[in-house]
PDB file of N, CA and C in Angstrom:
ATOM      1  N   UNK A   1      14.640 127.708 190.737  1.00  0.00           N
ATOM      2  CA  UNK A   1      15.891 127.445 190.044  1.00  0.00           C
ATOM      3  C   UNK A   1      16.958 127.144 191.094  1.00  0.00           C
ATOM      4  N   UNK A   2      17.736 126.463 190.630  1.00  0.00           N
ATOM      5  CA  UNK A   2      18.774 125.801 191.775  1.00  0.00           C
ATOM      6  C   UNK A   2      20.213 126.340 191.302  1.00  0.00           C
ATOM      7  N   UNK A   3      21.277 126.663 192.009  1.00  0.00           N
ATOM      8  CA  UNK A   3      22.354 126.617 191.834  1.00  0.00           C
ATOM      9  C   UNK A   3      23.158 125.983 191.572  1.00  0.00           C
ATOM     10  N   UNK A   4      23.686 125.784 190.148  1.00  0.00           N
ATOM     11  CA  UNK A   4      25.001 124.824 189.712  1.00  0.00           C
ATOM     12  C   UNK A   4      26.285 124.916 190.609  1.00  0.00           C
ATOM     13  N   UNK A   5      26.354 123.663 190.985  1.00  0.00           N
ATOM     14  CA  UNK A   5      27.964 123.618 191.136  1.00  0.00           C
ATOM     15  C   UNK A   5      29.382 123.121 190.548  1.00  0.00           C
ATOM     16  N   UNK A   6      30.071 123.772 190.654  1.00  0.00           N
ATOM     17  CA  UNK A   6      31.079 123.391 189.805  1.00  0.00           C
ATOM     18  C   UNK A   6      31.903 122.239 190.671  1.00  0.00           C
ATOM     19  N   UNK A   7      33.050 121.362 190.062  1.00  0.00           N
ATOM     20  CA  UNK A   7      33.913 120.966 191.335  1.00  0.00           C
ATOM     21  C   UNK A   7      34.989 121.554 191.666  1.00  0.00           C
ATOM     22  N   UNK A   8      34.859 123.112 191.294  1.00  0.00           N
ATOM     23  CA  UNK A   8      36.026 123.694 191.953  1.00  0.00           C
ATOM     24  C   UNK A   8      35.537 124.882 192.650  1.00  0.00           C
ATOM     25  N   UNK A   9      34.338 124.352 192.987  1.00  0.00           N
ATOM     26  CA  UNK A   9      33.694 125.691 193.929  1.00  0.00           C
ATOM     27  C   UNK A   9      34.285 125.174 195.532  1.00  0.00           C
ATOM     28  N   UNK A  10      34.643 126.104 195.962  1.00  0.00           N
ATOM     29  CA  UNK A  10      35.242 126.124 197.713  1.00  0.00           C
ATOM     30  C   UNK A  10      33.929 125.251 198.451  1.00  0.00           C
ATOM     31  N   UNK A  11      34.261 125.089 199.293  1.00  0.00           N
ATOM     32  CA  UNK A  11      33.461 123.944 200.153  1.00  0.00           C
ATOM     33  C   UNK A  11      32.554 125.125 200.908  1.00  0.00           C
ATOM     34  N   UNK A  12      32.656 126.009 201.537  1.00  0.00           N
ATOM     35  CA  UNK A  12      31.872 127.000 202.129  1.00  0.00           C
ATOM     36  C   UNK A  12      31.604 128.268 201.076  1.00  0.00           C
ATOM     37  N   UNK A  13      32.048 128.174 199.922  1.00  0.00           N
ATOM     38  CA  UNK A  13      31.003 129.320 199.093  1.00  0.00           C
ATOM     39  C   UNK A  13      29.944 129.924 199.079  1.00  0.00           C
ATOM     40  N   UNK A  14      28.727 128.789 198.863  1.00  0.00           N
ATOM     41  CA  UNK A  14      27.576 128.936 198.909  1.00  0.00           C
ATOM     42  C   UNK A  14      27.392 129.755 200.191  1.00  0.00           C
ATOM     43  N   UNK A  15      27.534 129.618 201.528  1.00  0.00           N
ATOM     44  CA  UNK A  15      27.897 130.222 202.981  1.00  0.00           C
ATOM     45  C   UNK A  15      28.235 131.376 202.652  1.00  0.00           C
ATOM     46  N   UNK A  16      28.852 131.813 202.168  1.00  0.00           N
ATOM     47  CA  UNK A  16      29.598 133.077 202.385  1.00  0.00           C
ATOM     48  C   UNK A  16      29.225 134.030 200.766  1.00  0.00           C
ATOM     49  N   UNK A  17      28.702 133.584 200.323  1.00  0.00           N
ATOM     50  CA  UNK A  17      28.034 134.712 199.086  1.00  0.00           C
ATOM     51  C   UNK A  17      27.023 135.599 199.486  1.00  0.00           C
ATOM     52  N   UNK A  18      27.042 136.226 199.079  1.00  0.00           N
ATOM     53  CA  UNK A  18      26.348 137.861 199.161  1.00  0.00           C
ATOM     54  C   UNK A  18      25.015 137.538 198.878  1.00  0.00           C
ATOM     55  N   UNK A  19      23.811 137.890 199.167  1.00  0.00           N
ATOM     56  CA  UNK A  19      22.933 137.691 199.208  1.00  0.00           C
ATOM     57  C   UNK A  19      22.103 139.263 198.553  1.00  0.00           C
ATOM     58  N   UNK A  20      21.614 139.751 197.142  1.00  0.00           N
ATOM     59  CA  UNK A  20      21.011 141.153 196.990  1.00  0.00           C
ATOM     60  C   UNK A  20      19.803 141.128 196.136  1.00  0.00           C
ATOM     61  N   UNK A  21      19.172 141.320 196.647  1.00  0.00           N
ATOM     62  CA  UNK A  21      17.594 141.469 196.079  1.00  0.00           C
ATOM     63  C   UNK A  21      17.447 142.717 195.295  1.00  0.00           C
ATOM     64  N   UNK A  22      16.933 142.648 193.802  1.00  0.00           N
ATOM     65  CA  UNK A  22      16.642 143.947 192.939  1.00  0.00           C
ATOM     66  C   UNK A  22      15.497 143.733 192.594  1.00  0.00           C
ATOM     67  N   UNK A  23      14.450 144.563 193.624  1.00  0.00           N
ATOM     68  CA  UNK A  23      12.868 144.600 193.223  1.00  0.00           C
ATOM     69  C   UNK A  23      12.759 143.752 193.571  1.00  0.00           C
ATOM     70  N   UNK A  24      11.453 142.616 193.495  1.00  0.00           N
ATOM     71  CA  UNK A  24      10.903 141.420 193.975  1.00  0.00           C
ATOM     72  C   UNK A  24      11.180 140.023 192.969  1.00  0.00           C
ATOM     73  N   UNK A  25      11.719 140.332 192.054  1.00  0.00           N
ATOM     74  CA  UNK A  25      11.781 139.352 190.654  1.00  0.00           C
ATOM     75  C   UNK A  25      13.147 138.880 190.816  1.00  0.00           C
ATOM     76  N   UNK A  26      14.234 139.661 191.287  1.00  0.00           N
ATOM     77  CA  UNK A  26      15.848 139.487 190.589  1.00  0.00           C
ATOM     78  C   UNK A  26      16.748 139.247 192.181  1.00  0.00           C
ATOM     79  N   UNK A  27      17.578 138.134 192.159  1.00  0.00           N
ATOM     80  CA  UNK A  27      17.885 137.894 193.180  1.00  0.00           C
ATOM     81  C   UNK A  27      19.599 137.187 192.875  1.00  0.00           C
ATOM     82  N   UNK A  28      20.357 138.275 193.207  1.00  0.00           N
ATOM     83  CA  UNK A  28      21.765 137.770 192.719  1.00  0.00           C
ATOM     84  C   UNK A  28      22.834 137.238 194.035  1.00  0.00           C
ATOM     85  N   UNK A  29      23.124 135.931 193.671  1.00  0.00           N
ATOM     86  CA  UNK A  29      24.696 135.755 194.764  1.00  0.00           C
ATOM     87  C   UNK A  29      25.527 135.734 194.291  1.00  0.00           C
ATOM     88  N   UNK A  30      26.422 136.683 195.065  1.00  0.00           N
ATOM     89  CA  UNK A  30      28.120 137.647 194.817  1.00  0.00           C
ATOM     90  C   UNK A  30      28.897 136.652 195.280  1.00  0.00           C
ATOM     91  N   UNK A  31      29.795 135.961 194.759  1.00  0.00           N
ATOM     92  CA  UNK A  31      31.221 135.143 195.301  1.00  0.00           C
ATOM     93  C   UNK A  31      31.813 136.280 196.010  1.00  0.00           C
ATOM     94  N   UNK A  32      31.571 135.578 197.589  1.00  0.00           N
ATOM     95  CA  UNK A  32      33.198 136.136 198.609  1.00  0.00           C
ATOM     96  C   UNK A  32      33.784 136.754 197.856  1.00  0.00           C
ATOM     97  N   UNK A  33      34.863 137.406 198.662  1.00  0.00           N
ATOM     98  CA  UNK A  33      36.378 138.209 198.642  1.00  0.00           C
ATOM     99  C   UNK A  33      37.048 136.191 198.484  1.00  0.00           C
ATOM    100  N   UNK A  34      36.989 135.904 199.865  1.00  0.00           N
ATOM    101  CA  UNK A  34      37.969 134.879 199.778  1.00  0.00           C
ATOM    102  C   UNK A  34      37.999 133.800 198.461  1.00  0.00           C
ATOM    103  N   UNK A  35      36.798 133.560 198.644  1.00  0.00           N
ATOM    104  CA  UNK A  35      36.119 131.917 197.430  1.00  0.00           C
ATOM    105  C   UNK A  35      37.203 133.001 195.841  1.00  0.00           C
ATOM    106  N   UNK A  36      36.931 134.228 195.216  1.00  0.00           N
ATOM    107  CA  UNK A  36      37.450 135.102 194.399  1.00  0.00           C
ATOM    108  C   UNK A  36      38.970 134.301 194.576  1.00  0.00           C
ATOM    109  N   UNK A  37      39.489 134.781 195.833  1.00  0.00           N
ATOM    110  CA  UNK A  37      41.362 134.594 195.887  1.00  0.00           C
ATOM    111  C   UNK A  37      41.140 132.932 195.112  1.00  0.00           C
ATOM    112  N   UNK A  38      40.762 132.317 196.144  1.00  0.00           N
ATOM    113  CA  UNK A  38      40.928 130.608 195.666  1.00  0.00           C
ATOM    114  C   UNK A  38      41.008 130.167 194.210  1.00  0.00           C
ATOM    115  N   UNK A  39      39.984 130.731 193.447  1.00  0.00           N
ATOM    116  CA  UNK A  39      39.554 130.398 192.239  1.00  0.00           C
ATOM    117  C   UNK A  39      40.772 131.397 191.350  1.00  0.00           C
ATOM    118  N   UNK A  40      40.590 132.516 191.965  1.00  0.00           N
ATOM    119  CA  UNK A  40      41.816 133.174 190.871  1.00  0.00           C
ATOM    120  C   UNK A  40      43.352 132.586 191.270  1.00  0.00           C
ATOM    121  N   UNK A  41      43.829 131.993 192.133  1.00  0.00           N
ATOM    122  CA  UNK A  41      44.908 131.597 192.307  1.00  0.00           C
ATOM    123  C   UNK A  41      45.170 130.166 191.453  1.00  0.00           C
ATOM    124  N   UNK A  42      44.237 129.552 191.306  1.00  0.00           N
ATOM    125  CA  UNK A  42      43.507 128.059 191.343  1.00  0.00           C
ATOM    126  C   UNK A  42      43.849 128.636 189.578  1.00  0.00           C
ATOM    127  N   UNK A  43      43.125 129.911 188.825  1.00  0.00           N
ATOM    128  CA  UNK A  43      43.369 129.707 187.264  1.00  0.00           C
ATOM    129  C   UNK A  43      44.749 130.401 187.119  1.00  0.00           C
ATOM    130  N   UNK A  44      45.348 130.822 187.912  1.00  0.00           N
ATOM    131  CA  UNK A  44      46.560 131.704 187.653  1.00  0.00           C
ATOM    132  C   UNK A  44      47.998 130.323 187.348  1.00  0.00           C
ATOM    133  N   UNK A  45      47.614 129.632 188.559  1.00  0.00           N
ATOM    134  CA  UNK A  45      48.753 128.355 188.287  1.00  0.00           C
ATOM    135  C   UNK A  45      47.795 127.237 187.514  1.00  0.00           C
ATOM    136  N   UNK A  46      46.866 127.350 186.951  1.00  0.00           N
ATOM    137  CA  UNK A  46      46.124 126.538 185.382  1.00  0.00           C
ATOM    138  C   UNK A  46      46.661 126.949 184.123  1.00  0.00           C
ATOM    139  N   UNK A  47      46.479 128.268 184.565  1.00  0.00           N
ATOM    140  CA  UNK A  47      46.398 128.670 183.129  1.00  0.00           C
ATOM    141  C   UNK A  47      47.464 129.960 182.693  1.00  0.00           C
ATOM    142  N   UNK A  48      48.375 130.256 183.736  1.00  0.00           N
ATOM    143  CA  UNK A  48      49.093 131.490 183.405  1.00  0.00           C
ATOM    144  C   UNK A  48      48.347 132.619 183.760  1.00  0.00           C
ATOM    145  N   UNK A  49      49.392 133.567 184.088  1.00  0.00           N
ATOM    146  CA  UNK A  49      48.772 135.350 184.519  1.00  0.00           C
ATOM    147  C   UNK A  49      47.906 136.151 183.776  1.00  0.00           C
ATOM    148  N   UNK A  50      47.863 137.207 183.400  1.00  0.00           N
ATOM    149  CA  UNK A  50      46.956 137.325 182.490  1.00  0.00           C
ATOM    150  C   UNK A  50      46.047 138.080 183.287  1.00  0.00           C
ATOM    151  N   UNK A  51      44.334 138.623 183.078  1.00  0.00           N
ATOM    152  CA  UNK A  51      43.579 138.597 183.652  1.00  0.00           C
ATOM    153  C   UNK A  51      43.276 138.565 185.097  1.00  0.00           C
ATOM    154  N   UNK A  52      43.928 137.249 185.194  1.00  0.00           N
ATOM    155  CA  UNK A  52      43.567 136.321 186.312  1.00  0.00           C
ATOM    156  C   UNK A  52      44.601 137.414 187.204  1.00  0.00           C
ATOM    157  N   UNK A  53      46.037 137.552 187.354  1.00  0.00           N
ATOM    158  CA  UNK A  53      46.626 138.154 187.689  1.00  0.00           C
ATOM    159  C   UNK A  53      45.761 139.733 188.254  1.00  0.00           C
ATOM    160  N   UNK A  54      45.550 139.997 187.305  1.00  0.00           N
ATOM    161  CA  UNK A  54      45.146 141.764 187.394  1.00  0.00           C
ATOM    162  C   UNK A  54      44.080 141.542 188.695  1.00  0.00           C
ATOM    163  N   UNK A  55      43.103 140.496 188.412  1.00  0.00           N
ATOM    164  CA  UNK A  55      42.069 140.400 189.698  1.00  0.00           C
ATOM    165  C   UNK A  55      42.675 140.017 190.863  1.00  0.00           C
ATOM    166  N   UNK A  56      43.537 139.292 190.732  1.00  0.00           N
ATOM    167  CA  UNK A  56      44.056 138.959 192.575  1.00  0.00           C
ATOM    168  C   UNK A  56      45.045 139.824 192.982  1.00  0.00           C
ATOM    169  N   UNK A  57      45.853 140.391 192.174  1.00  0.00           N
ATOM    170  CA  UNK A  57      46.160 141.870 193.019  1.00  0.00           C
ATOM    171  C   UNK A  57      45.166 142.696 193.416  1.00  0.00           C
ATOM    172  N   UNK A  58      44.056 142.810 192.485  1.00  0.00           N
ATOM    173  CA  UNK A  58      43.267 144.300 193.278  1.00  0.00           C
ATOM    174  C   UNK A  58      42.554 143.714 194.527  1.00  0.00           C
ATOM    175  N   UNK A  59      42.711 142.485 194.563  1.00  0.00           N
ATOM    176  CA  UNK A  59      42.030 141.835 195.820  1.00  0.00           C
ATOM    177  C   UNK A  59      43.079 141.855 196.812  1.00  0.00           C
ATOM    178  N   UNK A  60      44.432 142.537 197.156  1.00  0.00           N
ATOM    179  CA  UNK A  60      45.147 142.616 198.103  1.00  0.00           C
ATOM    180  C   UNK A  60      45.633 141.138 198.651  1.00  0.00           C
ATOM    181  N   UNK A  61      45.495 140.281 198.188  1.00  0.00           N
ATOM    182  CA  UNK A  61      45.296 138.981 199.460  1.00  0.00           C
ATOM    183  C   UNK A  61      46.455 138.815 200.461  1.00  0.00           C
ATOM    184  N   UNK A  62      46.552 138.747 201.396  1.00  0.00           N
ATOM    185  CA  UNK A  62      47.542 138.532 202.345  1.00  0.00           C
ATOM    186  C   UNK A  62      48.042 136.887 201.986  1.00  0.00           C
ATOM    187  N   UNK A  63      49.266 136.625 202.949  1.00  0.00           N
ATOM    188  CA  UNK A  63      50.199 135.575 202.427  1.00  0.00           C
ATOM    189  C   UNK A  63      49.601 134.337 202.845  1.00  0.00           C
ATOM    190  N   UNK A  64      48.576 134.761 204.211  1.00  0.00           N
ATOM    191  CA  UNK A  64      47.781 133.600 205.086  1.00  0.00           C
ATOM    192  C   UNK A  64      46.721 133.676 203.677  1.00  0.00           C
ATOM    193  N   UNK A  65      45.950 133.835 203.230  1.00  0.00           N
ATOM    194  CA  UNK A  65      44.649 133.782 202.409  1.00  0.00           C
ATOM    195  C   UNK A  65      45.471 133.016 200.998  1.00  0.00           C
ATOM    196  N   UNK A  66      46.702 133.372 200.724  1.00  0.00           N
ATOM    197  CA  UNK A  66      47.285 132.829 199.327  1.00  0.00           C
ATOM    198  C   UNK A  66      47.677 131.695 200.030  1.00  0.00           C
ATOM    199  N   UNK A  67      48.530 130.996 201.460  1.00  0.00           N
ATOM    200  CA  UNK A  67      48.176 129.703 201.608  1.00  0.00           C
ATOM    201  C   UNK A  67      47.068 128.879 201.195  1.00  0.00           C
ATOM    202  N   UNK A  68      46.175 129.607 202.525  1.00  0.00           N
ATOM    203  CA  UNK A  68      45.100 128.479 202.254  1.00  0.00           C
ATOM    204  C   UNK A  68      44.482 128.419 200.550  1.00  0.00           C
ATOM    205  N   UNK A  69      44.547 129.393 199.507  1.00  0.00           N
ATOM    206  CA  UNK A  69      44.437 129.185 198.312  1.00  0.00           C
ATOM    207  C   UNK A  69      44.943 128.167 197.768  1.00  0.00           C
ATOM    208  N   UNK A  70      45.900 128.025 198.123  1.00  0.00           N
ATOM    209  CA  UNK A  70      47.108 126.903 197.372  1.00  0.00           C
ATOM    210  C   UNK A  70      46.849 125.633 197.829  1.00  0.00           C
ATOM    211  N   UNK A  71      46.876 125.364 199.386  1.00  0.00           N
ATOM    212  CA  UNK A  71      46.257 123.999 199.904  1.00  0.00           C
ATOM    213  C   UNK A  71      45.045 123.739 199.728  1.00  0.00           C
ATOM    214  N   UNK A  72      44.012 124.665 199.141  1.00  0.00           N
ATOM    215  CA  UNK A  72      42.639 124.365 198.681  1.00  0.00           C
ATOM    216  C   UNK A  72      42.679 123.768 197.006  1.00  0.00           C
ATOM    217  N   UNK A  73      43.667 124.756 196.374  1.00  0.00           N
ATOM    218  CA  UNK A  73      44.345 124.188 194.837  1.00  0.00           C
ATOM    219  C   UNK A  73      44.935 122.690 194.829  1.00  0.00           C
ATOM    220  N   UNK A  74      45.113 122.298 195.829  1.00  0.00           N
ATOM    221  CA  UNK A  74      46.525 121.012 195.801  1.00  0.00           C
ATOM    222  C   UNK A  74      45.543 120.256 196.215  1.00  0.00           C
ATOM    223  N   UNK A  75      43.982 119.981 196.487  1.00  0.00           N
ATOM    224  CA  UNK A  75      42.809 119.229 196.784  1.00  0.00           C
ATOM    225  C   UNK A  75      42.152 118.988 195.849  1.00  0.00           C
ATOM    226  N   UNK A  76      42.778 119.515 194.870  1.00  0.00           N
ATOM    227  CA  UNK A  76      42.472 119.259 193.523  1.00  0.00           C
ATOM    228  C   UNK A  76      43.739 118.944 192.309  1.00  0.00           C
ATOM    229  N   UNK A  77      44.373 119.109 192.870  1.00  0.00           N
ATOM    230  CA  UNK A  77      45.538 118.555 191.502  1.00  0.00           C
ATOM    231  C   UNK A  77      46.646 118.887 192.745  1.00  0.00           C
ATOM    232  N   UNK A  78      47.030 117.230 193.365  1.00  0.00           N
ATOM    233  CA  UNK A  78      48.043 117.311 194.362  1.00  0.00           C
ATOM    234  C   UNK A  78      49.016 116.908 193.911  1.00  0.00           C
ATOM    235  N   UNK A  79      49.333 116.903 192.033  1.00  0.00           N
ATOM    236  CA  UNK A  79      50.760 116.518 191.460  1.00  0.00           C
ATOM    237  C   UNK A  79      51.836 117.528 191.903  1.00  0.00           C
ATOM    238  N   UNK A  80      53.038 117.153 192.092  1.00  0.00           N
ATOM    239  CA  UNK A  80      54.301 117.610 192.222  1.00  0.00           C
ATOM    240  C   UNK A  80      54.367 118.505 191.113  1.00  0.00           C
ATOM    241  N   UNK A  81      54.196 118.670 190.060  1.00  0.00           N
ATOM    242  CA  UNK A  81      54.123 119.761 189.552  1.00  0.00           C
ATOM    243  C   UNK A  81      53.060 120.904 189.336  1.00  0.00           C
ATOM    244  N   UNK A  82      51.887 120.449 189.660  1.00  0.00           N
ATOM    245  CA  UNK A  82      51.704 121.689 190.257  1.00  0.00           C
ATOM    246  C   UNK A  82      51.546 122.585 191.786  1.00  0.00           C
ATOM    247  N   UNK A  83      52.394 121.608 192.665  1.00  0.00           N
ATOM    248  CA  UNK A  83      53.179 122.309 193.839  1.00  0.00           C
ATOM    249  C   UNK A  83      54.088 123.258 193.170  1.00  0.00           C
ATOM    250  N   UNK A  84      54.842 122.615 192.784  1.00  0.00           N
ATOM    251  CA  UNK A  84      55.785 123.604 192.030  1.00  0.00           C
ATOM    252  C   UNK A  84      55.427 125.405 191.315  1.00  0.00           C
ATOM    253  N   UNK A  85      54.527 124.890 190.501  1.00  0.00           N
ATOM    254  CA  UNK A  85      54.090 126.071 190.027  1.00  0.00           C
ATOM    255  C   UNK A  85      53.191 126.902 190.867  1.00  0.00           C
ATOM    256  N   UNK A  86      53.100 126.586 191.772  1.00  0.00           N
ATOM    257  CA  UNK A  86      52.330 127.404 192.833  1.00  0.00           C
ATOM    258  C   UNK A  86      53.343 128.229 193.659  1.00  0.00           C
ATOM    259  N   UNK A  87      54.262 127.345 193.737  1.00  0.00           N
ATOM    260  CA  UNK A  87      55.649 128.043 194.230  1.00  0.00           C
ATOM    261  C   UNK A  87      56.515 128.829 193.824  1.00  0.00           C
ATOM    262  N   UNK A  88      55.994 128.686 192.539  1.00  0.00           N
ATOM    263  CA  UNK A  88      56.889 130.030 191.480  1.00  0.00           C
ATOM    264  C   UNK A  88      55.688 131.107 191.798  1.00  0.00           C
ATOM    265  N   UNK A  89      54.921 130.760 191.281  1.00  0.00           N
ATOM    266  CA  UNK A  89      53.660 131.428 191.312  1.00  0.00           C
ATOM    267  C   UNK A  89      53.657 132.527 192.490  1.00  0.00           C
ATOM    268  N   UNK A  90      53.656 132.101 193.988  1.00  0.00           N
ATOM    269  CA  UNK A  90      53.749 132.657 195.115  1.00  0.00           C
ATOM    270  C   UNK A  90      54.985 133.545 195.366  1.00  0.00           C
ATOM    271  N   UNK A  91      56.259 132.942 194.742  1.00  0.00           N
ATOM    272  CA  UNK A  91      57.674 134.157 194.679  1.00  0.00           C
ATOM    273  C   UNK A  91      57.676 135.059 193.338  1.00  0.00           C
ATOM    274  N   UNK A  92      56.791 135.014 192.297  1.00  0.00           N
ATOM    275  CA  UNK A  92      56.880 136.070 191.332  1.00  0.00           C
ATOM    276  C   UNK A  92      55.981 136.827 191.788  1.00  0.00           C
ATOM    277  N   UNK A  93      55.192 136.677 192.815  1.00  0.00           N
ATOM    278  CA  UNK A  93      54.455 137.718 193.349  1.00  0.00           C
ATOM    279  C   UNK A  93      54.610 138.533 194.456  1.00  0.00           C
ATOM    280  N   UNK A  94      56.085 137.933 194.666  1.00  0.00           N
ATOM    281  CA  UNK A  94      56.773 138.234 196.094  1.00  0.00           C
ATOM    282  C   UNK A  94      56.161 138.270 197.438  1.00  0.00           C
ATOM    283  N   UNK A  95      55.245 136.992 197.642  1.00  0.00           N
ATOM    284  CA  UNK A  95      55.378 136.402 198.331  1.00  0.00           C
ATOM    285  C   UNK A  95      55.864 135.087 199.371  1.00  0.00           C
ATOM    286  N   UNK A  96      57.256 135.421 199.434  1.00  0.00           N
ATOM    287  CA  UNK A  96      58.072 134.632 199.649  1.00  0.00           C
ATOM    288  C   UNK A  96      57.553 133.873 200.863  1.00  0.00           C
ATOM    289  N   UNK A  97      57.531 134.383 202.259  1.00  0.00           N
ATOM    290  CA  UNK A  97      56.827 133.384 203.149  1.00  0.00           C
ATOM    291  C   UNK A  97      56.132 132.433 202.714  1.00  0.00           C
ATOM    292  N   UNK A  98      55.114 133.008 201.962  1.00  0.00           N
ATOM    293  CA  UNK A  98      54.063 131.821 201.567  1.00  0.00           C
ATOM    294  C   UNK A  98      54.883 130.867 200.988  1.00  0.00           C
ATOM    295  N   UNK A  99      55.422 131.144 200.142  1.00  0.00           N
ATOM    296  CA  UNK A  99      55.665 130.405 199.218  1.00  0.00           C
ATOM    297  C   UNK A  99      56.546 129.543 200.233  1.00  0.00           C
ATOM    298  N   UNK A 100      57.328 129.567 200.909  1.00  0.00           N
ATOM    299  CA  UNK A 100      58.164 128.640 201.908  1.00  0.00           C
ATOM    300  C   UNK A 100      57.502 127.988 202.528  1.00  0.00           C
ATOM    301  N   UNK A 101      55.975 128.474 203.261  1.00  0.00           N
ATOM    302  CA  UNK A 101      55.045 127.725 204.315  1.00  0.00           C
ATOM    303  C   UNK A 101      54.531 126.721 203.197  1.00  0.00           C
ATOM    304  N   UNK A 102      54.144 126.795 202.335  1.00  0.00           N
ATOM    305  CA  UNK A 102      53.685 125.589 201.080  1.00  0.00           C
ATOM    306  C   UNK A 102      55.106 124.771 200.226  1.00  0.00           C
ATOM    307  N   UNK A 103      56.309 125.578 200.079  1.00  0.00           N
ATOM    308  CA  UNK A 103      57.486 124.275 200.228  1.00  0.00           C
ATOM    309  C   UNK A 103      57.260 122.904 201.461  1.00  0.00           C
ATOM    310  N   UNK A 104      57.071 124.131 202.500  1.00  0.00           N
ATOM    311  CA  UNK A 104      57.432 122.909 203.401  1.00  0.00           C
ATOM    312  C   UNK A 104      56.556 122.066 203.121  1.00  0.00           C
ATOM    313  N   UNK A 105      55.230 121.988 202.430  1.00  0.00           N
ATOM    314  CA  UNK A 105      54.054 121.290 203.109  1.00  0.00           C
ATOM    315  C   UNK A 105      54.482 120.088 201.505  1.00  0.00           C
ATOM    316  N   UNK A 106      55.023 119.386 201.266  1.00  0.00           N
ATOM    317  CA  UNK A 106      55.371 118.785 199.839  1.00  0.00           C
ATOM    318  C   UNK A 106      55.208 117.271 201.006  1.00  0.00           C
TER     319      UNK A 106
END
């Protein structure tokens, strides 16, 4: 069996998933910590807080990891508005740096 990909799977995912064997039959890969931030940041400015919210706080992410989230998001929908909402996005979470290091990048 082969692994589906989506087109909003991170470019090094597959790399960095967890690898756990249960018994000889069952063989599961865990999405990263990081590939997690990307994708939950990625549905948070899609689709609103929610859920999505509750998981990327308990994931701590620092302001460097919510960059590169956002410039990995904007490789996929590089409209001006949703720069924007990434930028609200990044100061209602009070992360203000970030959110300035991705102003600048417009």
């Amino acid at each position: 069996m082969s692994l589906g990909c989506s087109k909003l799977v991170c470019p090094m995912a597959l790399f960095r998933a967890e690898r756990r064997e249960f018994g000889t039959h069952l063989t599961i890969w865990f999405t990263g910590r990081l590939d997690l931030i990307y994708t939950k940041v990625y549905a948070i400015i899609d689709t609103g807080p929610g859920r999505h919210l509750d998981d990327l706080n308990a994931l701590s992410p620092s302001s460097e990891e919510l960059v590169g989230a956002v410039q990995w998001c904007r490789t996929h929908d590089p409209s001006a508005g949703f720069h924007q909402m990434a930028i609200s996005m990044l100061e209602s979470l009070d992360y203000h740096e970030a959110a300035n290091t991705i102003r600048d990048q417009t």
